[in-house]
N, C-alpha and C. Protein backbone atom coordinates (compact mmCIF):
# COMPACT_ATOMS: atom_id res chain seq x y z
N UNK A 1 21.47 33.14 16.56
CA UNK A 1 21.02 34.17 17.49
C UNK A 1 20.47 33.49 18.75
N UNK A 2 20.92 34.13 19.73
CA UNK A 2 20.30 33.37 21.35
C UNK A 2 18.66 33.73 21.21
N UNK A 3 18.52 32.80 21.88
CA UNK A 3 16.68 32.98 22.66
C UNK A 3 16.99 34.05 23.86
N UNK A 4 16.06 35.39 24.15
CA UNK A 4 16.02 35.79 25.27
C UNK A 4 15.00 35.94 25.61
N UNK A 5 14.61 36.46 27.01
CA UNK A 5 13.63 36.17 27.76
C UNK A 5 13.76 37.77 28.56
N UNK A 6 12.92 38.85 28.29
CA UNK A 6 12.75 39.82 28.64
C UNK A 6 13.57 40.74 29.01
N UNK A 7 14.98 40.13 27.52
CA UNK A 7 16.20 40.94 27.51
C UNK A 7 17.32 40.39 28.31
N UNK A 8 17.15 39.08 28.74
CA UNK A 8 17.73 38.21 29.69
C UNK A 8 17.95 37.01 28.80
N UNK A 9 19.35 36.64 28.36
CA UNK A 9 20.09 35.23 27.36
C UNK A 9 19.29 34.03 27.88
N UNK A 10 18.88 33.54 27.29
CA UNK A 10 18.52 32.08 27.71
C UNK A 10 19.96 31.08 27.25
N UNK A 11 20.33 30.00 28.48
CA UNK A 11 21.32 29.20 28.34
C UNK A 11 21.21 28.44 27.01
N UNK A 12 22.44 28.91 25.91
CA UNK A 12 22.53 27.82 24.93
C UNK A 12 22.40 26.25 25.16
N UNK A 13 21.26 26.06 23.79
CA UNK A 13 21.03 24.58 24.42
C UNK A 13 20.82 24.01 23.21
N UNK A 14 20.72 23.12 22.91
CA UNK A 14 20.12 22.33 21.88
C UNK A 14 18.82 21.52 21.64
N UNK A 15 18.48 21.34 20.70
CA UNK A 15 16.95 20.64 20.41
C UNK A 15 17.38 19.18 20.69
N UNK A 16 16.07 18.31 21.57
CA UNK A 16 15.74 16.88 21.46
C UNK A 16 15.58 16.60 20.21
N UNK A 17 16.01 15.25 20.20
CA UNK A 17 15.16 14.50 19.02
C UNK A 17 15.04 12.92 19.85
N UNK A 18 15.20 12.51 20.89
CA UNK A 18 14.35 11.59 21.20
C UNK A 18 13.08 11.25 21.33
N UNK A 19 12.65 10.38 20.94
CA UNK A 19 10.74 10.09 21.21
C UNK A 19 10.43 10.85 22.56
N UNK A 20 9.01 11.60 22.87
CA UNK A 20 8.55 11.86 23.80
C UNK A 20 7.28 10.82 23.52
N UNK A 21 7.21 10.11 24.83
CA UNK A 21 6.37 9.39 25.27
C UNK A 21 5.22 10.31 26.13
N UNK A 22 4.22 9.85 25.96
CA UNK A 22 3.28 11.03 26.93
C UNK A 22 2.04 10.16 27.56
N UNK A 23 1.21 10.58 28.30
CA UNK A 23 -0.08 10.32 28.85
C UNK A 23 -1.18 11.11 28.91
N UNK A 24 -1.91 11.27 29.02
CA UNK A 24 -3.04 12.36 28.95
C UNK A 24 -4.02 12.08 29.93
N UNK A 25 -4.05 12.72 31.48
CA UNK A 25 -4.91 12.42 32.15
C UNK A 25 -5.82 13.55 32.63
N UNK A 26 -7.09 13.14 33.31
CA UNK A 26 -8.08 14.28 33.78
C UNK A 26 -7.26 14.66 34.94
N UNK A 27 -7.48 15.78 35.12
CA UNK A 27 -6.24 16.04 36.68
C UNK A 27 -7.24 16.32 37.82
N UNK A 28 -8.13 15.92 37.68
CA UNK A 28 -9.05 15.80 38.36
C UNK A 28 -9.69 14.71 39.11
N UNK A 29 -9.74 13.41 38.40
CA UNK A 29 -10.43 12.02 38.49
C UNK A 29 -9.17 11.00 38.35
N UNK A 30 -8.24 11.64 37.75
CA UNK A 30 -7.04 10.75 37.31
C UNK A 30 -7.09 9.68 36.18
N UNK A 31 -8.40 9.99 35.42
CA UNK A 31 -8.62 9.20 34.42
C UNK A 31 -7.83 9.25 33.14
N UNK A 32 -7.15 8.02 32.50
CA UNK A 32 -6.44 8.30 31.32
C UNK A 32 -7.10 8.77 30.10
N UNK A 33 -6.77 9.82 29.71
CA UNK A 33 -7.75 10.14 28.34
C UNK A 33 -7.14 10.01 27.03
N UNK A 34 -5.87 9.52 27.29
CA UNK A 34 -5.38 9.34 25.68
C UNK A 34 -3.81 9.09 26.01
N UNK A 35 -2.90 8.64 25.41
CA UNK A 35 -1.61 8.45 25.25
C UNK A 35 -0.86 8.37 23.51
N UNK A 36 0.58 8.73 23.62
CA UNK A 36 1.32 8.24 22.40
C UNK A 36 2.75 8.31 22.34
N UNK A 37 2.89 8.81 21.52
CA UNK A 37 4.27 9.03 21.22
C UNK A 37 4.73 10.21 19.74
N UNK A 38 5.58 11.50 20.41
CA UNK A 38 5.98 12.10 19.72
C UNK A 38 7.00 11.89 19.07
N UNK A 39 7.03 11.15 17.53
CA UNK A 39 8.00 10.73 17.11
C UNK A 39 9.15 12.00 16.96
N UNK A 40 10.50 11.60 17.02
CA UNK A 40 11.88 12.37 16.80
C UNK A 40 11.59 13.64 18.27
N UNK A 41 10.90 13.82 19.33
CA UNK A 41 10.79 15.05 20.17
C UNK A 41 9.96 15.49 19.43
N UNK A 42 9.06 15.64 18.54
CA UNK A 42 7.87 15.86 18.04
C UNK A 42 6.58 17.06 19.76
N UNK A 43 7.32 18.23 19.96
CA UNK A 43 6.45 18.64 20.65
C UNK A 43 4.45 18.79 20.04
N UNK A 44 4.96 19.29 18.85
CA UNK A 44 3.39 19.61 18.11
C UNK A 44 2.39 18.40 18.05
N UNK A 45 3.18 17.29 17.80
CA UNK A 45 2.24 15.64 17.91
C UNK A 45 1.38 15.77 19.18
N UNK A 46 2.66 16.21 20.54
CA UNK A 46 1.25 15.69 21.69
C UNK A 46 1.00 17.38 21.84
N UNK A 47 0.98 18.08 21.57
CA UNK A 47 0.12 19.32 21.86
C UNK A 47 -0.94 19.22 20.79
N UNK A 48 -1.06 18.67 19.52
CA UNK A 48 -2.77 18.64 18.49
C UNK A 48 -2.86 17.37 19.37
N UNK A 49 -2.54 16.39 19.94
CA UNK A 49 -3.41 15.14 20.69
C UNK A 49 -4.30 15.61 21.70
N UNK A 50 -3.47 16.42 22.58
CA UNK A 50 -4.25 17.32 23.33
C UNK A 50 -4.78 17.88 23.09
N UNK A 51 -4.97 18.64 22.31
CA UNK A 51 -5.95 19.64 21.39
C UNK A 51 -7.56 18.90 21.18
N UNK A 52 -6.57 17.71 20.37
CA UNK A 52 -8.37 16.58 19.97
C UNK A 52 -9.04 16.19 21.51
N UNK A 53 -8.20 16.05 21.94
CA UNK A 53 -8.73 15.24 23.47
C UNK A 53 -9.62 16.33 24.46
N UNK A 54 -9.16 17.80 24.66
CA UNK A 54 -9.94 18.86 24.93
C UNK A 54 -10.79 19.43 23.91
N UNK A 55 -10.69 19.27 22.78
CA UNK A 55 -12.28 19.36 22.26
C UNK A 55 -13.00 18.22 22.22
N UNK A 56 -12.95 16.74 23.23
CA UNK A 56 -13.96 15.72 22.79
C UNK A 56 -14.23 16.19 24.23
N UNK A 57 -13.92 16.68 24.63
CA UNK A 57 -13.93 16.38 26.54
C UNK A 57 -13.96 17.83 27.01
N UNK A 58 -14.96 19.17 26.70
CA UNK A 58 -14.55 20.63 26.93
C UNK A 58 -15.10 20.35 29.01
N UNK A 59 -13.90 21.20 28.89
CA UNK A 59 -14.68 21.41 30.55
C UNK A 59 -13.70 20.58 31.83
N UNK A 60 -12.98 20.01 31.14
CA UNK A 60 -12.28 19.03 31.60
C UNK A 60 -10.60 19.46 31.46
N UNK A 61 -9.89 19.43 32.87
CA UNK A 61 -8.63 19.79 32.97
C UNK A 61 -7.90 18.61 32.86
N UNK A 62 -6.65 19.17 32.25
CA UNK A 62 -5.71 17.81 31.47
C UNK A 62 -4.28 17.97 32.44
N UNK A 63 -3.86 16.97 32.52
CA UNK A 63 -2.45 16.92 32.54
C UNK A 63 -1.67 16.34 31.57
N UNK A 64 -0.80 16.11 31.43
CA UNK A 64 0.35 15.74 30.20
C UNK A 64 1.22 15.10 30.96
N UNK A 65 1.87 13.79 31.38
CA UNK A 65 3.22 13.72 31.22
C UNK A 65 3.78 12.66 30.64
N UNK A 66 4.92 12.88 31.00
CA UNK A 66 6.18 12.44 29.78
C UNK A 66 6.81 11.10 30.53
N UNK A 67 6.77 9.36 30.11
CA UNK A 67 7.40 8.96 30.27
C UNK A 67 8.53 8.04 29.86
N UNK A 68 9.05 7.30 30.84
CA UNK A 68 10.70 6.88 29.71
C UNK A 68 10.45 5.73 28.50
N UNK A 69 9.17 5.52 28.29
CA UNK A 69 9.09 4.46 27.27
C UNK A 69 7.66 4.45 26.89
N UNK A 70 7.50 3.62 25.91
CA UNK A 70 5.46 3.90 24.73
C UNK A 70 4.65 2.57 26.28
N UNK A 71 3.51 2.79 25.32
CA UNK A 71 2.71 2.55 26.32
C UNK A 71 2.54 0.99 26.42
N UNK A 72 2.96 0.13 25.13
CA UNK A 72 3.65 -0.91 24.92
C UNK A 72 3.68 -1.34 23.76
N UNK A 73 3.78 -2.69 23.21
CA UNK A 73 3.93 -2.92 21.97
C UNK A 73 2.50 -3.04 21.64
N UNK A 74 2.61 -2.60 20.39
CA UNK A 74 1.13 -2.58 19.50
C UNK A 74 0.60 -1.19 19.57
N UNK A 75 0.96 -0.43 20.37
CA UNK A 75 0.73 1.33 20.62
C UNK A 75 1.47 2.70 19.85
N UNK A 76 1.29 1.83 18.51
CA UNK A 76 2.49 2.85 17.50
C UNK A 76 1.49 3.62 17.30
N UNK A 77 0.83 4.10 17.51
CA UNK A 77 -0.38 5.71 17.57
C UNK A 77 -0.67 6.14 18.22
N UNK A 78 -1.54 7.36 18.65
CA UNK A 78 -2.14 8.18 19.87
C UNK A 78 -3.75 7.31 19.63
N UNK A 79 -3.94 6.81 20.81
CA UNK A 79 -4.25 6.64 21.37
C UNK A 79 -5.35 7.23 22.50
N UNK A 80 -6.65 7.79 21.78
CA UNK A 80 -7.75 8.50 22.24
C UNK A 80 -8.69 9.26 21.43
N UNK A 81 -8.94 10.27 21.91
CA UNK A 81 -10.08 10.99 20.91
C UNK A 81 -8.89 12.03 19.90
């Protein structure tokens, strides 16, 4: 069955399964507050990272992004609160 969007088809597509690499910064100060890696496209990994990271830090606006590789070797975990 298609995904629609207020009775409007959303373009057939398929699911990732590459690693999402991520960052977690204040979007404010630009400070890093955490990083990892969503194993297989793992969206739920960095949305509960974020989760932990805005409840150690309430009050505080986040950004998220995504880049083409981990943060380096020895960084096989998330990386923050």
């Amino acid at each position: 069955m298609a995904d629609t969007w207020n009775g409007v088809p959303l373009a057939e597509v398929k699911p990732i399964s590459q690693d999402i690499h991520y960052r977690i910064h204040d979007a404010d100060t630009g400070e890093l507050m955490g990083f990892g890696t969503g194993r297989g496209g793992s969206l739920g990994a960095v949305v509960a990272h974020c989760r932990r990271v805005e409840d150690a830090c309430p009050g505080r606006h986040l950004v998220i992004r995504a880049y083409d590789g981990p943060a380096g070797p020895g960084f096989d975990r998330p990386v923050g609160p």
